[in-house]
N, C-alpha and C. Protein backbone atom coordinates (compact mmCIF):
# COMPACT_ATOMS: atom_id res chain seq x y z
N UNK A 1 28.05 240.16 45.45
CA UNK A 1 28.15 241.59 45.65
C UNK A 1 29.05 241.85 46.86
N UNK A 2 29.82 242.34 46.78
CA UNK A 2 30.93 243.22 47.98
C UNK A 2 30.50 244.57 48.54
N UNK A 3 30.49 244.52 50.11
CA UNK A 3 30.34 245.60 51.01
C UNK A 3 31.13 246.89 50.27
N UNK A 4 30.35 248.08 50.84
CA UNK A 4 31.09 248.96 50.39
C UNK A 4 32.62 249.29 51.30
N UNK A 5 33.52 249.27 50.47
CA UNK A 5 34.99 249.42 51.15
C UNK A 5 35.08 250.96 51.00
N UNK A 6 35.73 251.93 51.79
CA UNK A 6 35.81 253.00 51.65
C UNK A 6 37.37 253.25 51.30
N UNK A 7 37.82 253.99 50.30
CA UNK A 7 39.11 253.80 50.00
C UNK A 7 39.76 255.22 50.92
N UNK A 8 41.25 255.01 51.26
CA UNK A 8 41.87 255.88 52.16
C UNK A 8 41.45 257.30 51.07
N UNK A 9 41.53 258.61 51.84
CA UNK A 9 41.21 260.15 51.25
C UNK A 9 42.80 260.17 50.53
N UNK A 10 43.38 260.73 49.54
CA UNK A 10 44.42 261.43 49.16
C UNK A 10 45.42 262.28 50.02
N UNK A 11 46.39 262.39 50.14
CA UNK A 11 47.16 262.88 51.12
C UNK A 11 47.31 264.20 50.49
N UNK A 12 47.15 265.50 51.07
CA UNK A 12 47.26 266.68 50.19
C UNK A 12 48.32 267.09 49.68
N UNK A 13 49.43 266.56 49.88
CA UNK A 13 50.54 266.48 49.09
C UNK A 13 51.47 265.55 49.14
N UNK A 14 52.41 264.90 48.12
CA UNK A 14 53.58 264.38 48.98
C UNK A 14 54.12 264.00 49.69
N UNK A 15 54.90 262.78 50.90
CA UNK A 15 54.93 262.85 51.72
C UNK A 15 56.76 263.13 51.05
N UNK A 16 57.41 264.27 51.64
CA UNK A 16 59.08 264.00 50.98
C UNK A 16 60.15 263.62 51.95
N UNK A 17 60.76 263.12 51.91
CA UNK A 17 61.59 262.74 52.77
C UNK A 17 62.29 264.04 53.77
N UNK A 18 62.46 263.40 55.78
CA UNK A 18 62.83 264.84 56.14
C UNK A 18 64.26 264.89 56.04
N UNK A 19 64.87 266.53 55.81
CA UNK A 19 66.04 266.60 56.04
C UNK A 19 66.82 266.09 57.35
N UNK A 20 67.82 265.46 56.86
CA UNK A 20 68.46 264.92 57.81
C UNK A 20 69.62 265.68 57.95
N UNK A 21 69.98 265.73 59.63
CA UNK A 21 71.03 266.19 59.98
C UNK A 21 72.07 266.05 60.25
N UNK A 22 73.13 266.46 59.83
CA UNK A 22 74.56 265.68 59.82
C UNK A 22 75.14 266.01 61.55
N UNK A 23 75.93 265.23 62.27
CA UNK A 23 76.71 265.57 63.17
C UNK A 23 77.71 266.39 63.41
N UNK A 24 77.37 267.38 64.10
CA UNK A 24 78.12 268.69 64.50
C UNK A 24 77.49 270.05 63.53
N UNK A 25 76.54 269.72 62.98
CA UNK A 25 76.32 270.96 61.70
C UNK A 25 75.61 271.84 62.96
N UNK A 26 75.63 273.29 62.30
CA UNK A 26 74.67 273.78 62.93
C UNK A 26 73.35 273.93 62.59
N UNK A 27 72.23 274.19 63.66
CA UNK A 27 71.18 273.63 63.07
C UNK A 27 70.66 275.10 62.69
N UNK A 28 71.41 276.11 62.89
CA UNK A 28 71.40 277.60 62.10
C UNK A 28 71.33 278.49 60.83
N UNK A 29 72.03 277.26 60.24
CA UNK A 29 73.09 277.46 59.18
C UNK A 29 72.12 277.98 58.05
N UNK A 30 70.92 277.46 57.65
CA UNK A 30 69.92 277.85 56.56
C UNK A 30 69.88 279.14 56.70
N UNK A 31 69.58 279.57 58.22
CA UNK A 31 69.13 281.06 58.53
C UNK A 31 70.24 281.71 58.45
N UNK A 32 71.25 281.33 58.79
CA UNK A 32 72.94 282.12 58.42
C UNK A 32 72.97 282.25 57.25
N UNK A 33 72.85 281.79 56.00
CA UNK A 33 73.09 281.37 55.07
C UNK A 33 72.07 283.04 54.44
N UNK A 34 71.06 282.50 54.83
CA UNK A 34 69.84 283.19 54.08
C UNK A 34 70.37 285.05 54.18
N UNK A 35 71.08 285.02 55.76
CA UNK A 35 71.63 286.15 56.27
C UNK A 35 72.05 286.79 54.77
N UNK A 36 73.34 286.10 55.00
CA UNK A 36 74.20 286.88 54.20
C UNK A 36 74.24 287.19 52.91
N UNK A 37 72.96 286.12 52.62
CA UNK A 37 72.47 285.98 51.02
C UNK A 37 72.09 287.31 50.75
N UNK A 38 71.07 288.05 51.81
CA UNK A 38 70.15 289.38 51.29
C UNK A 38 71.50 290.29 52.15
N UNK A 39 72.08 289.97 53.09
CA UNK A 39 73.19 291.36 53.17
C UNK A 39 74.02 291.46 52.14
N UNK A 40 74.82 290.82 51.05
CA UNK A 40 75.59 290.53 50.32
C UNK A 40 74.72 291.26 48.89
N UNK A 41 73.38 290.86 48.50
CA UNK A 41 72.15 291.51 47.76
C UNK A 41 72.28 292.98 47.75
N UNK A 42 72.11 293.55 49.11
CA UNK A 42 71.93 294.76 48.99
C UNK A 42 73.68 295.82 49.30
N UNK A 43 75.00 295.22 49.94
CA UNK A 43 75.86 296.17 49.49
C UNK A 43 76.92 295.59 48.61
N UNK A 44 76.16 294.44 47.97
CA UNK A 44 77.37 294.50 46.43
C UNK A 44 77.20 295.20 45.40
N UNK A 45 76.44 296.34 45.65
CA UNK A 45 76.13 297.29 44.44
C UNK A 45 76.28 298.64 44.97
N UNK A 46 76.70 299.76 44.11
CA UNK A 46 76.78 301.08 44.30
C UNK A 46 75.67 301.33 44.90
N UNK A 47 75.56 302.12 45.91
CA UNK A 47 74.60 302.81 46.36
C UNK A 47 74.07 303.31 45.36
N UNK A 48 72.41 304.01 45.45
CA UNK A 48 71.37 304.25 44.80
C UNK A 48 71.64 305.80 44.86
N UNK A 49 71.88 306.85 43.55
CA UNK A 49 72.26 307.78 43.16
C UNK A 49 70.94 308.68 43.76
N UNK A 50 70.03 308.21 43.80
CA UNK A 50 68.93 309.10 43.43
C UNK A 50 68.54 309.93 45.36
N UNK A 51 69.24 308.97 46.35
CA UNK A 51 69.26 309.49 47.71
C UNK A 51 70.64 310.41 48.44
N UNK A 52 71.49 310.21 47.09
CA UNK A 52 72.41 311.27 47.68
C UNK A 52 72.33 312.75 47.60
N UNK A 53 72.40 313.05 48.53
CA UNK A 53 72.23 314.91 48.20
C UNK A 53 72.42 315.32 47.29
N UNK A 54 72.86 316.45 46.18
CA UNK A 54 73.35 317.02 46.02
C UNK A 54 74.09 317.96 45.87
């Protein structure tokens, strides 16, 4: 008969590999990125008819 072994708990997710950073990048750039993503979203389209005066 064998002692009870307790087996390691489950890790709650994944472990994924971390992003690595290249030399000279900025370490900004996601959040720059993200910037211009939602400024670019909201004036590449006609303004919204329904707030202009008439």
């Amino acid at each position: 008969m064998t002692p009870f072994q307790p087996s390691n708990p489950p890790s709650p997710r994944p472990s994924l590999p971390k992003a690595t950073r290249r030399a000279g990048e900025n370490p900004l750039v996601h959040v720059i990125l993200a910037f211009w993503a939602l400024w670019h979203c909201r004036h590449a389209r006609p303004p919204d008819t329904s707030l202009t005066p008439l």
